[in-house]
PDB file of N, CA and C in Angstrom:
ATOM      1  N   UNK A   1     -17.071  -8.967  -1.740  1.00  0.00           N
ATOM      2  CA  UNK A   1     -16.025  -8.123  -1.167  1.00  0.00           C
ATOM      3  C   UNK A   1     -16.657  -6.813  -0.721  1.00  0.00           C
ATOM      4  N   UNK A   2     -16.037  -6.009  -0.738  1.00  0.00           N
ATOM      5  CA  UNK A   2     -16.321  -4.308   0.060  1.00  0.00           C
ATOM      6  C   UNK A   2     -16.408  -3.797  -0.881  1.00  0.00           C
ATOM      7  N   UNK A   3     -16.372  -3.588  -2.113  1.00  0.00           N
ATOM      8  CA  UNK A   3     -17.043  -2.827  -2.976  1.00  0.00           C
ATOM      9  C   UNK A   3     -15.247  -2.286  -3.612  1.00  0.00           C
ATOM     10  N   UNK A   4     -14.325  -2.137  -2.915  1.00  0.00           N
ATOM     11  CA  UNK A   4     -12.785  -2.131  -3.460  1.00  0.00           C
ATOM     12  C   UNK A   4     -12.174  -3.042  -4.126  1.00  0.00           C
ATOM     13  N   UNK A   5     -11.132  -2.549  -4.946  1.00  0.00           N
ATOM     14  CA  UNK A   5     -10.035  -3.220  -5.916  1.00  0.00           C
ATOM     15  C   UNK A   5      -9.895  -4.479  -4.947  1.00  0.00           C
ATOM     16  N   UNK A   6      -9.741  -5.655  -5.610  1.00  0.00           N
ATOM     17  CA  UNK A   6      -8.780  -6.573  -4.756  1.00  0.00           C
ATOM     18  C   UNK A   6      -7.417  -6.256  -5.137  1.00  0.00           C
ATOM     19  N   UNK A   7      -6.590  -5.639  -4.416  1.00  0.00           N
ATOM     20  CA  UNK A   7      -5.283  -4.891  -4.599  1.00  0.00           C
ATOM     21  C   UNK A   7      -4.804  -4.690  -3.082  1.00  0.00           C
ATOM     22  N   UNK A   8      -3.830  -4.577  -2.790  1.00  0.00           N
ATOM     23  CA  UNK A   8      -2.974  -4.464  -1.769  1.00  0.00           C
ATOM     24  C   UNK A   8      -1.992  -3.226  -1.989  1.00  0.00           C
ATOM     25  N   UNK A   9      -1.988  -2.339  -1.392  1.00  0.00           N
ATOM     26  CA  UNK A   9      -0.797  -1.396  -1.578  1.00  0.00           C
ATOM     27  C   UNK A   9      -0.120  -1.367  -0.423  1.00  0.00           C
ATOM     28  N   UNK A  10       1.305  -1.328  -0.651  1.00  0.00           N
ATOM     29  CA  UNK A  10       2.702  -1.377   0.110  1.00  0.00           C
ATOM     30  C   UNK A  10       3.615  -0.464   0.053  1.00  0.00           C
ATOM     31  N   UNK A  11       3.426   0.100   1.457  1.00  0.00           N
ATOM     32  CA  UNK A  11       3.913   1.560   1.575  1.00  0.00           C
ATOM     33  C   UNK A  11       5.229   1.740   2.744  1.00  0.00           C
ATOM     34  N   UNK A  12       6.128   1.699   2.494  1.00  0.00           N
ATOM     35  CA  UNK A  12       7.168   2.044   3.996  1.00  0.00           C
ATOM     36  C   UNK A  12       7.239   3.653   4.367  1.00  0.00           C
ATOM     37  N   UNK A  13       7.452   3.682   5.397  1.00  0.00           N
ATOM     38  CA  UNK A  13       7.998   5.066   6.226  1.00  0.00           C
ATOM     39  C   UNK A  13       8.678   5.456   6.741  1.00  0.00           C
ATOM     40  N   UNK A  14       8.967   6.264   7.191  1.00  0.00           N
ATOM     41  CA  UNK A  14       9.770   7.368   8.463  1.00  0.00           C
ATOM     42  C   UNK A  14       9.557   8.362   8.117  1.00  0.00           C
ATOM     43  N   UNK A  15       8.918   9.018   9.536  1.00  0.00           N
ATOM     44  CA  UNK A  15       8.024   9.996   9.692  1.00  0.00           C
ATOM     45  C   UNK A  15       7.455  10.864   8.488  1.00  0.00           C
ATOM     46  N   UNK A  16       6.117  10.075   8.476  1.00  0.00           N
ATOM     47  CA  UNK A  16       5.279  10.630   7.495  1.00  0.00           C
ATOM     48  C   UNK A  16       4.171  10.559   7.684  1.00  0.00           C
ATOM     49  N   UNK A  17       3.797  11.515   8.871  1.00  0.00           N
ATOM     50  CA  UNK A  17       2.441  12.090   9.282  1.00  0.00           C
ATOM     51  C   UNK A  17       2.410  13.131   8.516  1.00  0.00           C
ATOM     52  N   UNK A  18       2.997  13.779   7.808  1.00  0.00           N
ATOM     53  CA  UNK A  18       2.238  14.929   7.203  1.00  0.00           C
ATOM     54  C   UNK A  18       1.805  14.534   5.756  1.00  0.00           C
ATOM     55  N   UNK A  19       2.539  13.917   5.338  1.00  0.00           N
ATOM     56  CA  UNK A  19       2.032  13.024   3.809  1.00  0.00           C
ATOM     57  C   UNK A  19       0.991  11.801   3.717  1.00  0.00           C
ATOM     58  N   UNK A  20       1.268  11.008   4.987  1.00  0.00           N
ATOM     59  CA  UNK A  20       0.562   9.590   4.624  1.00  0.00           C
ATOM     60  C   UNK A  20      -0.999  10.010   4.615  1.00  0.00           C
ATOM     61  N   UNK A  21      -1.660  10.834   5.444  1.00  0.00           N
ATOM     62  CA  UNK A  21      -3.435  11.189   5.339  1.00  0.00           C
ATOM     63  C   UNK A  21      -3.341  11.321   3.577  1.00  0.00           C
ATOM     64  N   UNK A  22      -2.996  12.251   2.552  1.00  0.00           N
ATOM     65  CA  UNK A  22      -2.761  12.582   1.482  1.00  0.00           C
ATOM     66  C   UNK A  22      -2.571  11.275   0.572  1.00  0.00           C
ATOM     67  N   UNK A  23      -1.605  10.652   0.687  1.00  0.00           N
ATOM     68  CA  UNK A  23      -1.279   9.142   0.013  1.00  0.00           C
ATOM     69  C   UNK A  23      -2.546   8.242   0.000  1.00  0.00           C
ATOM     70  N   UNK A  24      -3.064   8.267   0.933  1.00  0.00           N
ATOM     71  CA  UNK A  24      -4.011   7.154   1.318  1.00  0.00           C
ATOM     72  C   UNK A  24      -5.151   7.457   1.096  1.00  0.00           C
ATOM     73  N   UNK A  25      -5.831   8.887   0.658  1.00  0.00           N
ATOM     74  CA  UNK A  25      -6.874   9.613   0.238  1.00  0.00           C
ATOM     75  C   UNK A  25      -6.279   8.958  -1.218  1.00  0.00           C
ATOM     76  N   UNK A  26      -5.457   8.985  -1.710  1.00  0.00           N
ATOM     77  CA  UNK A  26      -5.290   8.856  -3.488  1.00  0.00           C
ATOM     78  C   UNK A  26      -5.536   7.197  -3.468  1.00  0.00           C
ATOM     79  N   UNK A  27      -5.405   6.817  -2.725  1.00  0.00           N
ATOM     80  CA  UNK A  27      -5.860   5.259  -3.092  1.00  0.00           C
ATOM     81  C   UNK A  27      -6.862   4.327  -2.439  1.00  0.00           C
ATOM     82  N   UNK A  28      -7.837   5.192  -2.058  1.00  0.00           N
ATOM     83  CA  UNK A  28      -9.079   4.263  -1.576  1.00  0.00           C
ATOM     84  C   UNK A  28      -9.806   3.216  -2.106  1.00  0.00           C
ATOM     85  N   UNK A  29      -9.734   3.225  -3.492  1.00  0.00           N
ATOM     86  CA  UNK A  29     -10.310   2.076  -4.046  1.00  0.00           C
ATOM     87  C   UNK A  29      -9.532   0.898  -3.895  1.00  0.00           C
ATOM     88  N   UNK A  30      -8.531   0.923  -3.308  1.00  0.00           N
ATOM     89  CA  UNK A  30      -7.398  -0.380  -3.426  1.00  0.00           C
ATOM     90  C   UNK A  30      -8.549  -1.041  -1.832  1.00  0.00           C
ATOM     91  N   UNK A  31      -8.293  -2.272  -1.782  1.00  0.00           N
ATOM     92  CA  UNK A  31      -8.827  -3.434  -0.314  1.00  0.00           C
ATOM     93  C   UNK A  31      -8.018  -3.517   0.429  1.00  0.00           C
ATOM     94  N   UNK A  32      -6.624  -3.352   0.294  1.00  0.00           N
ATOM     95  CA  UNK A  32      -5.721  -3.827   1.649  1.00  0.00           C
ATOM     96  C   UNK A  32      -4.215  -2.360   1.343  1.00  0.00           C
ATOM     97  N   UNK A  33      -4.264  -1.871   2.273  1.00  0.00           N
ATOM     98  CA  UNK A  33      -2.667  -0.986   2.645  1.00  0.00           C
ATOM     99  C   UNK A  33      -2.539  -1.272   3.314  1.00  0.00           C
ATOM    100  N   UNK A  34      -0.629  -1.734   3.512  1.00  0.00           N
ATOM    101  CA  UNK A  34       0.219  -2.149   3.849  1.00  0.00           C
ATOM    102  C   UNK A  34       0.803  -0.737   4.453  1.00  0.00           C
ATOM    103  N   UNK A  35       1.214  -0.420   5.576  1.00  0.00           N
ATOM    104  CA  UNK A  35       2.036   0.265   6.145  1.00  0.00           C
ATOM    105  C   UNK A  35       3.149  -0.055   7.001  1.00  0.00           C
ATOM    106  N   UNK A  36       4.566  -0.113   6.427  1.00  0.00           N
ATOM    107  CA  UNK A  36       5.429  -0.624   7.018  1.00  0.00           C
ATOM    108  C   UNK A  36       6.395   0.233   7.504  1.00  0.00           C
ATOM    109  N   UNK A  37       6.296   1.021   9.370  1.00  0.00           N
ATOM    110  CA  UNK A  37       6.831   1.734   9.295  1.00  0.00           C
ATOM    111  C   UNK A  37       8.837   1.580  10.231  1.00  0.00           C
ATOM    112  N   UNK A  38       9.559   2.438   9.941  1.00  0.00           N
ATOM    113  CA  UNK A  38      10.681   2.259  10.199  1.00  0.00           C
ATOM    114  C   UNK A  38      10.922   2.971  12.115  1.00  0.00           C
ATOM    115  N   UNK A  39      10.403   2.634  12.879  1.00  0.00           N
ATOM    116  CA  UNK A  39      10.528   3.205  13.951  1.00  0.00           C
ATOM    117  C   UNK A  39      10.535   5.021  14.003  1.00  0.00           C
ATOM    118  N   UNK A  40       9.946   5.237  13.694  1.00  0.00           N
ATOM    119  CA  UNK A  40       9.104   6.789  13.167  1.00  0.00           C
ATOM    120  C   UNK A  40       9.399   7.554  14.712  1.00  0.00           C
ATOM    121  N   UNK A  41       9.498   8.719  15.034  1.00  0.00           N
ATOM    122  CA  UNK A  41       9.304   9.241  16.369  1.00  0.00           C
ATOM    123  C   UNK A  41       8.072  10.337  16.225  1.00  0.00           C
ATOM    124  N   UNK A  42       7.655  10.503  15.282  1.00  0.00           N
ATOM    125  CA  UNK A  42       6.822  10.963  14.985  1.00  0.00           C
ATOM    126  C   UNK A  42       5.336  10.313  14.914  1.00  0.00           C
ATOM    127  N   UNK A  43       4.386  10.817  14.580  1.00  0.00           N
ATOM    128  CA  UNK A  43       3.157   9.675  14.669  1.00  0.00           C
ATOM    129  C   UNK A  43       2.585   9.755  13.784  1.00  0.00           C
ATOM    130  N   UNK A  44       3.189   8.872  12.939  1.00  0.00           N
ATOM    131  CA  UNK A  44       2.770   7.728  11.458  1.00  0.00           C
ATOM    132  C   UNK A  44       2.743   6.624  11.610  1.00  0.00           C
ATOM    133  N   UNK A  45       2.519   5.674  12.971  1.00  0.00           N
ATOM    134  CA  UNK A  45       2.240   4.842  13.564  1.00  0.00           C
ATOM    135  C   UNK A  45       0.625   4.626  14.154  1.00  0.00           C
ATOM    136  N   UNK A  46       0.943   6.083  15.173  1.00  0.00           N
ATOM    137  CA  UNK A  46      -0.438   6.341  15.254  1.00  0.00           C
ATOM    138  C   UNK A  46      -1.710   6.978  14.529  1.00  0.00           C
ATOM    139  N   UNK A  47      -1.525   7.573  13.371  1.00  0.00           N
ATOM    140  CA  UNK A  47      -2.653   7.645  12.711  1.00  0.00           C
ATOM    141  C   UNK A  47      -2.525   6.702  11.457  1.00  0.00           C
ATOM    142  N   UNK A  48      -2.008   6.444  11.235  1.00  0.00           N
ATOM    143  CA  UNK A  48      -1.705   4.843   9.928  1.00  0.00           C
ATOM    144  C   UNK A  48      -3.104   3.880  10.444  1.00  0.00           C
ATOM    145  N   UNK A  49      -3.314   3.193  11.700  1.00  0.00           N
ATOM    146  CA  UNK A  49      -4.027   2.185  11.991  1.00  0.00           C
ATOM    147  C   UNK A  49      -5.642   3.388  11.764  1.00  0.00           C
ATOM    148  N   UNK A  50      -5.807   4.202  12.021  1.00  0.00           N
ATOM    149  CA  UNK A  50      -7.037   5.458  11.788  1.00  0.00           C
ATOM    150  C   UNK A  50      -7.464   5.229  10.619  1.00  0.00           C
ATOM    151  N   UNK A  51      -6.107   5.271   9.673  1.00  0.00           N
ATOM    152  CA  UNK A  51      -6.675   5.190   8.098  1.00  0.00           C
ATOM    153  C   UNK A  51      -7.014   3.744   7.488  1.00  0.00           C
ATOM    154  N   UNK A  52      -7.115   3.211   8.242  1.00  0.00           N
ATOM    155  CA  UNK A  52      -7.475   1.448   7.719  1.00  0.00           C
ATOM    156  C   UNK A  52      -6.164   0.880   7.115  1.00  0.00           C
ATOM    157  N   UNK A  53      -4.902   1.140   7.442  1.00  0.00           N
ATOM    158  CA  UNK A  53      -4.241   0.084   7.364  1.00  0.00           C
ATOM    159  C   UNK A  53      -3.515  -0.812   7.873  1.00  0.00           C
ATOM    160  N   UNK A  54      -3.046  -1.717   7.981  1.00  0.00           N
ATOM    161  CA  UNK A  54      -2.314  -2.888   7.980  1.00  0.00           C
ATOM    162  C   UNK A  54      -0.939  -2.202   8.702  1.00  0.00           C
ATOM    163  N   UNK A  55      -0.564  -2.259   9.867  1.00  0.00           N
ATOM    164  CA  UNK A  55       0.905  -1.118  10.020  1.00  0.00           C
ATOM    165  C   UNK A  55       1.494  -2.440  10.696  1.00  0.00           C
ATOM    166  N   UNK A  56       2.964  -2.397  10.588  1.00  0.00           N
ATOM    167  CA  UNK A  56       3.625  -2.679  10.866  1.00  0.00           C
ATOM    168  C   UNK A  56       5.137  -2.279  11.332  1.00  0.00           C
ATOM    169  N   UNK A  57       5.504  -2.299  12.459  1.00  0.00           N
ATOM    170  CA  UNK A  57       6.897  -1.502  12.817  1.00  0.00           C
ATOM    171  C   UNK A  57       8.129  -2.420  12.824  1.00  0.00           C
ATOM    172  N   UNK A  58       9.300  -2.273  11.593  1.00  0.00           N
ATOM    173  CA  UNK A  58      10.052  -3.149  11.553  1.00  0.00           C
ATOM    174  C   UNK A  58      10.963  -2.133  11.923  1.00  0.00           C
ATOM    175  N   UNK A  59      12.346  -2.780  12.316  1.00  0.00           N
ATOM    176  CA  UNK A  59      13.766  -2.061  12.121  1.00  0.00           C
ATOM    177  C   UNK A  59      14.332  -1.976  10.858  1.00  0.00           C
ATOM    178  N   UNK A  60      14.920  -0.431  10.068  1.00  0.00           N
ATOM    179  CA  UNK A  60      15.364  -0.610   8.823  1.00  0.00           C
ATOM    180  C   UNK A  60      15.973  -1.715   8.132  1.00  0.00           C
ATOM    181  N   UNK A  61      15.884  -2.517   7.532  1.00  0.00           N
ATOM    182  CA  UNK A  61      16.242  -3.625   6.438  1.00  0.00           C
ATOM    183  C   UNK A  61      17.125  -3.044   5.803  1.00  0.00           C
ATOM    184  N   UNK A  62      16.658  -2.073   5.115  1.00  0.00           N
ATOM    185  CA  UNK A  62      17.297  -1.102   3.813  1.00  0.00           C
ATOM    186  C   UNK A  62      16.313  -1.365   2.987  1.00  0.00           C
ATOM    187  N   UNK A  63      16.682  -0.141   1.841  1.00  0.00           N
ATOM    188  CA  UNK A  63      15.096   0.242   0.972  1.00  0.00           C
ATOM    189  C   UNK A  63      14.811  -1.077   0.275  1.00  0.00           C
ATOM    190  N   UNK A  64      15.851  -1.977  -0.369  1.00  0.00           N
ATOM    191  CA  UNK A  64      14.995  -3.321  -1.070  1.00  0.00           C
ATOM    192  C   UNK A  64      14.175  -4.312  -0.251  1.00  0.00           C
ATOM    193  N   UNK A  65      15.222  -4.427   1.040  1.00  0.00           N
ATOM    194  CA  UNK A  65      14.363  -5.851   2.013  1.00  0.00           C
ATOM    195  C   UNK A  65      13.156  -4.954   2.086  1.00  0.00           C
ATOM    196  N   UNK A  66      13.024  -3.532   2.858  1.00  0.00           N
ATOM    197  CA  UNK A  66      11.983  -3.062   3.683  1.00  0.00           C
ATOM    198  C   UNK A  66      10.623  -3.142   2.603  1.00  0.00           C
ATOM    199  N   UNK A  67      10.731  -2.499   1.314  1.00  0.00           N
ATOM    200  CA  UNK A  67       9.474  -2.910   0.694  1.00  0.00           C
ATOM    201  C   UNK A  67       9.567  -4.211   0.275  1.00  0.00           C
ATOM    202  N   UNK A  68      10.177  -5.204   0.223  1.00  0.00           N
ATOM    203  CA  UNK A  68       9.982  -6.215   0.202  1.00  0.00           C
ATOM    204  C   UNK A  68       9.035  -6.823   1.056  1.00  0.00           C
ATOM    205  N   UNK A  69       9.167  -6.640   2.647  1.00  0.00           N
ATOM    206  CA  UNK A  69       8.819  -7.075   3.247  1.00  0.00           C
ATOM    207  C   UNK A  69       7.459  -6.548   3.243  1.00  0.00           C
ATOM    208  N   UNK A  70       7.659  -5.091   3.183  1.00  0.00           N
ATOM    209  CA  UNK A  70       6.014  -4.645   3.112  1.00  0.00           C
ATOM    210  C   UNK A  70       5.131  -5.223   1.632  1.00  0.00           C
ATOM    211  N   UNK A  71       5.474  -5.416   0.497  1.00  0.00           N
ATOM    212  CA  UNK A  71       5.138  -6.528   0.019  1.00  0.00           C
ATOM    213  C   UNK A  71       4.454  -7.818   0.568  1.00  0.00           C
ATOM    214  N   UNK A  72       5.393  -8.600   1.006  1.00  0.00           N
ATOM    215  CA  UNK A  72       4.910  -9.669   1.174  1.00  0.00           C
ATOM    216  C   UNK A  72       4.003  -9.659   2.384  1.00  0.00           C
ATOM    217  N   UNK A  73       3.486  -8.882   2.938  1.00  0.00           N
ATOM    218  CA  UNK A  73       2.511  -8.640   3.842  1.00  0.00           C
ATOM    219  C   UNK A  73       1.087  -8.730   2.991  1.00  0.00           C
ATOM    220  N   UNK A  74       1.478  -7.983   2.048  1.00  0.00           N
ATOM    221  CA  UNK A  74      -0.334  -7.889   1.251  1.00  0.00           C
ATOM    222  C   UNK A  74      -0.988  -9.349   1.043  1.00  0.00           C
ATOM    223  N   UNK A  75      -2.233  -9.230   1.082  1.00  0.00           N
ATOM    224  CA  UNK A  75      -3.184 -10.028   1.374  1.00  0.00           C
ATOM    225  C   UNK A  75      -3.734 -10.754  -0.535  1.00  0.00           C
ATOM    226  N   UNK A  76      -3.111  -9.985  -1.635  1.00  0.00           N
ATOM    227  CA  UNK A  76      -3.680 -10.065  -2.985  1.00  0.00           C
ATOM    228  C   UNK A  76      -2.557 -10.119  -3.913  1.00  0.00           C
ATOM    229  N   UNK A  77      -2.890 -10.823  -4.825  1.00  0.00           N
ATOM    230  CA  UNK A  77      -2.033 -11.168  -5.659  1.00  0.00           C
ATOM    231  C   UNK A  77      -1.162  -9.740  -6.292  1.00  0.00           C
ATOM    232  N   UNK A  78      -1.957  -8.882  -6.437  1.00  0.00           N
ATOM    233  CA  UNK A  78      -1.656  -7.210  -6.972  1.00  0.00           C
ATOM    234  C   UNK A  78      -1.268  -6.387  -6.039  1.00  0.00           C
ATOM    235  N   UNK A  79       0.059  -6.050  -6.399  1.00  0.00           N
ATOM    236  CA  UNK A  79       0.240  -4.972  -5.242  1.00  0.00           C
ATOM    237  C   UNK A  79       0.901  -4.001  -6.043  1.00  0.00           C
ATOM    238  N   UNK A  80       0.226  -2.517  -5.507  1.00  0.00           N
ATOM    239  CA  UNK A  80       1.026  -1.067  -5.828  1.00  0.00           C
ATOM    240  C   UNK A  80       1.980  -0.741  -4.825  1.00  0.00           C
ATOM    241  N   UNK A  81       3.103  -0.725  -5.333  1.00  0.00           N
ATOM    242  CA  UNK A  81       3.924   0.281  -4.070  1.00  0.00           C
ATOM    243  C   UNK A  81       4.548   1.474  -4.651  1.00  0.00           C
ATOM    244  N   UNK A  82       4.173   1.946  -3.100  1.00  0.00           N
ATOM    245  CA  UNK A  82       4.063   3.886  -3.021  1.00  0.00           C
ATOM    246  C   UNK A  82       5.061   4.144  -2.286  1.00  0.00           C
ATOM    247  N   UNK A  83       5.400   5.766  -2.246  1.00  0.00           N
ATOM    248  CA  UNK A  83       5.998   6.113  -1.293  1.00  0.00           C
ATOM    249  C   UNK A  83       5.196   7.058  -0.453  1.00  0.00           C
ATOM    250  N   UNK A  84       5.027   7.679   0.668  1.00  0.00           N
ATOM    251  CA  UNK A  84       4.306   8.296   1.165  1.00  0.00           C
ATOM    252  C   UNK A  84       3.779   9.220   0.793  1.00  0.00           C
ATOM    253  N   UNK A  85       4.912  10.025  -0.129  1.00  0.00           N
ATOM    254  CA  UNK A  85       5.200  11.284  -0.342  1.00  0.00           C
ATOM    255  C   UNK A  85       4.254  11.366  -2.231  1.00  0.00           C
ATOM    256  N   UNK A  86       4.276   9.961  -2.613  1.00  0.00           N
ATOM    257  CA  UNK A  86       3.642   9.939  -4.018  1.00  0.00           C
ATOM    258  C   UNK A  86       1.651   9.802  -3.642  1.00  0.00           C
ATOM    259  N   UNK A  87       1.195  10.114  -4.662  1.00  0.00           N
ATOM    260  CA  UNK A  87       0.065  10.330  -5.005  1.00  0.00           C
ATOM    261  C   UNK A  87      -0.562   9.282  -5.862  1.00  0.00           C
ATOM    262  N   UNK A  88      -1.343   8.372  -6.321  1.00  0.00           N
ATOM    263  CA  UNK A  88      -2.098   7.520  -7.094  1.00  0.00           C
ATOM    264  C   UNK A  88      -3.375   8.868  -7.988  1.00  0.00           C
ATOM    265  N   UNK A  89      -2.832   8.853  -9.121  1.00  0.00           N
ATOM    266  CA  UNK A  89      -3.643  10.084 -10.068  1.00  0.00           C
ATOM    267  C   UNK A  89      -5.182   8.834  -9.989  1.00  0.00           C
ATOM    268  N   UNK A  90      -6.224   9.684 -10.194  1.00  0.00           N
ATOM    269  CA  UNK A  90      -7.249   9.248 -10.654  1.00  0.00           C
ATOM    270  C   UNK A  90      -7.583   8.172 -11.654  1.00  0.00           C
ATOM    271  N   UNK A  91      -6.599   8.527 -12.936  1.00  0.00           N
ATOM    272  CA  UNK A  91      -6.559   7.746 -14.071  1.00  0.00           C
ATOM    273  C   UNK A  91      -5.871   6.142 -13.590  1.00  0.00           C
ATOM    274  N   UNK A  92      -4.834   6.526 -12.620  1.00  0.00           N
ATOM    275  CA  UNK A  92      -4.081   5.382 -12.457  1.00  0.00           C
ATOM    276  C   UNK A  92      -4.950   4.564 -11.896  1.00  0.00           C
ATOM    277  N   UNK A  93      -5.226   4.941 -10.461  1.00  0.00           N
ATOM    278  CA  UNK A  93      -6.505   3.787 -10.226  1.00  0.00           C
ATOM    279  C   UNK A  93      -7.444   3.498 -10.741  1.00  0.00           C
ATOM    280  N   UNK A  94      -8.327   4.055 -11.893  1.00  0.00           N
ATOM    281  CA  UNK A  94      -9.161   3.115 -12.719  1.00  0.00           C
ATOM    282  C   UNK A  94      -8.194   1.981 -13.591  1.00  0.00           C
ATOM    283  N   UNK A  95      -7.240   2.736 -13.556  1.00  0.00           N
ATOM    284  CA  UNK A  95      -6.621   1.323 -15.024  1.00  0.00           C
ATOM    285  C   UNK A  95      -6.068   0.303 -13.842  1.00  0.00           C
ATOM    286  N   UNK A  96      -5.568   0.393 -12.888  1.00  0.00           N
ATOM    287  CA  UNK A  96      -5.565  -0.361 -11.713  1.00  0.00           C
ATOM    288  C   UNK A  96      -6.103  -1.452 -11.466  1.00  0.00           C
ATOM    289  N   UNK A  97      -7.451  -0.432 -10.984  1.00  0.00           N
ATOM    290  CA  UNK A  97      -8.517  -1.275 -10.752  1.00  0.00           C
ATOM    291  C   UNK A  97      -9.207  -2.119 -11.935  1.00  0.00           C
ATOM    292  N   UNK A  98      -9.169  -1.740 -12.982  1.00  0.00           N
ATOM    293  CA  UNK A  98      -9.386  -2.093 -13.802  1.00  0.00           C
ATOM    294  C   UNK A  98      -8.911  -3.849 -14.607  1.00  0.00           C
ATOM    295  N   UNK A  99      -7.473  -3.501 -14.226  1.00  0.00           N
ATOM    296  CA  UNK A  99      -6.483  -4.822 -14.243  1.00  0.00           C
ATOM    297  C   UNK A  99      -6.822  -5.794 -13.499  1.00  0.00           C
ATOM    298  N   UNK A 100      -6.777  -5.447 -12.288  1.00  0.00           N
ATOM    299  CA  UNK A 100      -7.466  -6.168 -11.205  1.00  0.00           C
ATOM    300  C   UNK A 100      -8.300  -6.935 -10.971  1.00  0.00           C
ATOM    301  N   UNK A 101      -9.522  -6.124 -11.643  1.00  0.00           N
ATOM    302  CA  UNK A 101     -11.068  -6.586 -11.599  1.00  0.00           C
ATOM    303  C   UNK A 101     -11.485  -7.924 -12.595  1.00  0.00           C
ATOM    304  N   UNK A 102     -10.312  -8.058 -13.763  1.00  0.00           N
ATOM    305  CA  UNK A 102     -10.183  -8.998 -14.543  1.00  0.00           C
ATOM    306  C   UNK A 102      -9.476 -10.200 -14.522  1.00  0.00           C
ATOM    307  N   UNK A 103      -9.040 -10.243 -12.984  1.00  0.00           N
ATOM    308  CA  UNK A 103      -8.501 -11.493 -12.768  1.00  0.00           C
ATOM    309  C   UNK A 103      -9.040 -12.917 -12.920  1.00  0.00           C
ATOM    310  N   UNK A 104      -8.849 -13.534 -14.035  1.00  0.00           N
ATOM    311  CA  UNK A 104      -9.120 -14.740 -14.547  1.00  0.00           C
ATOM    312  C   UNK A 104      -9.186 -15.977 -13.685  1.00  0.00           C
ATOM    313  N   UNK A 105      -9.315 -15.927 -11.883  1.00  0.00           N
ATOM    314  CA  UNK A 105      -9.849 -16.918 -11.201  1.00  0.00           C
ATOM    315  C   UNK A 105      -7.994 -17.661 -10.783  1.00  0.00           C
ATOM    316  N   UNK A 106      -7.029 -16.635 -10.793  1.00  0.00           N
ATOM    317  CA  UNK A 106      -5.814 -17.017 -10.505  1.00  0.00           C
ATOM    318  C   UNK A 106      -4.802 -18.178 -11.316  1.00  0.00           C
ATOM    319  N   UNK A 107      -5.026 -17.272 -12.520  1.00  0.00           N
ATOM    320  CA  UNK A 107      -4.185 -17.497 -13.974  1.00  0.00           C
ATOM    321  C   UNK A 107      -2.776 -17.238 -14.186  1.00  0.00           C
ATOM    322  N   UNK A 108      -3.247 -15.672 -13.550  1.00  0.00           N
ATOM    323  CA  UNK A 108      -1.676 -14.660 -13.452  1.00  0.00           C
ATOM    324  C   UNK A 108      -1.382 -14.904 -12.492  1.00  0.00           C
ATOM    325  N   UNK A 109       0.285 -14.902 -12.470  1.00  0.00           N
ATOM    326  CA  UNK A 109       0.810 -14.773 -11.516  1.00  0.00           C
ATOM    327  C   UNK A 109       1.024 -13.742 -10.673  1.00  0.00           C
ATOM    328  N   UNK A 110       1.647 -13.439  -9.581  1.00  0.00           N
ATOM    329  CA  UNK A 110       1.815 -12.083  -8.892  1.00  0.00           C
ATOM    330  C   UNK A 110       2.293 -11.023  -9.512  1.00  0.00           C
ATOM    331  N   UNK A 111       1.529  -9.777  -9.427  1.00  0.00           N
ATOM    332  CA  UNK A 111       2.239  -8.156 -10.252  1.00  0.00           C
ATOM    333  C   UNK A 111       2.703  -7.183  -8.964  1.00  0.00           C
ATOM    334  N   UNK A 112       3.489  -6.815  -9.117  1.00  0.00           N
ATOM    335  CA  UNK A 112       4.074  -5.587  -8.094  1.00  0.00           C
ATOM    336  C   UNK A 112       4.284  -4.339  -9.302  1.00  0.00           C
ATOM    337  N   UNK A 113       2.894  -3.559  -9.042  1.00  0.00           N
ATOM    338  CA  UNK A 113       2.882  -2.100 -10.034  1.00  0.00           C
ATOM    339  C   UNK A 113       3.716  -1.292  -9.156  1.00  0.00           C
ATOM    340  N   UNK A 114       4.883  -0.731  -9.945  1.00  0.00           N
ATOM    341  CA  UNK A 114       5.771   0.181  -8.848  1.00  0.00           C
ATOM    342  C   UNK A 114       5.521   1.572  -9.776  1.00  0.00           C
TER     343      UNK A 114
END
């Protein structure tokens, strides 16, 4: 792999260019972000694909379908979901990654760390 968590994080939006650079600095060790944004007029569309992730522009669902859906986009059995506006502390992603890194060859079933 790339030297990252096999982890997926799943993130929805509207307009959150001023937070998402910030969010996505707190979770670099994760392999796959999910960006699922809500027709934004702002540009969290356009710098989302900059930061290496996965974007996608749906029409609002409402808050359960929409991270749902951004969910089921991730590429790994583990997924964190964030909100733009939240932060991944240091500690959290080692124990994270940590969980992660011990995957028993697909034993466990799917985790959604919220």
């Amino acid at each position: 792999m790339n030297g990252k968590a096999p982890l997926s994080v799943a993130i929805i939006t509207k307009d959150e260019t001023e937070n998402l650079p910030s969010c996505l600095a707190s979770i670099r060790s994760a392999d796959q972000v999910v960006v699922v944004d809500s027709r934004s007029p702002d540009d969290t569309v356009k710098i989302a694909p900059n930061l290496e992730c996965d974007v996608f522009v749906e029409p609002w669902r409402g808050f359960g379908s929409q991270k749902q859906f951004a969910i089921d986009q991730g590429k790994h059995r583990r997924v964190l979901v964030l909100d733009a506006d939240e932060r991944g502390p240091p500690e959290t992603a080692m124990a994270v990654s940590d969980i992660v890194s011990k995957e028993p060859g697909g034993a466990w079933p799917a985790t959604v760390f919220t």
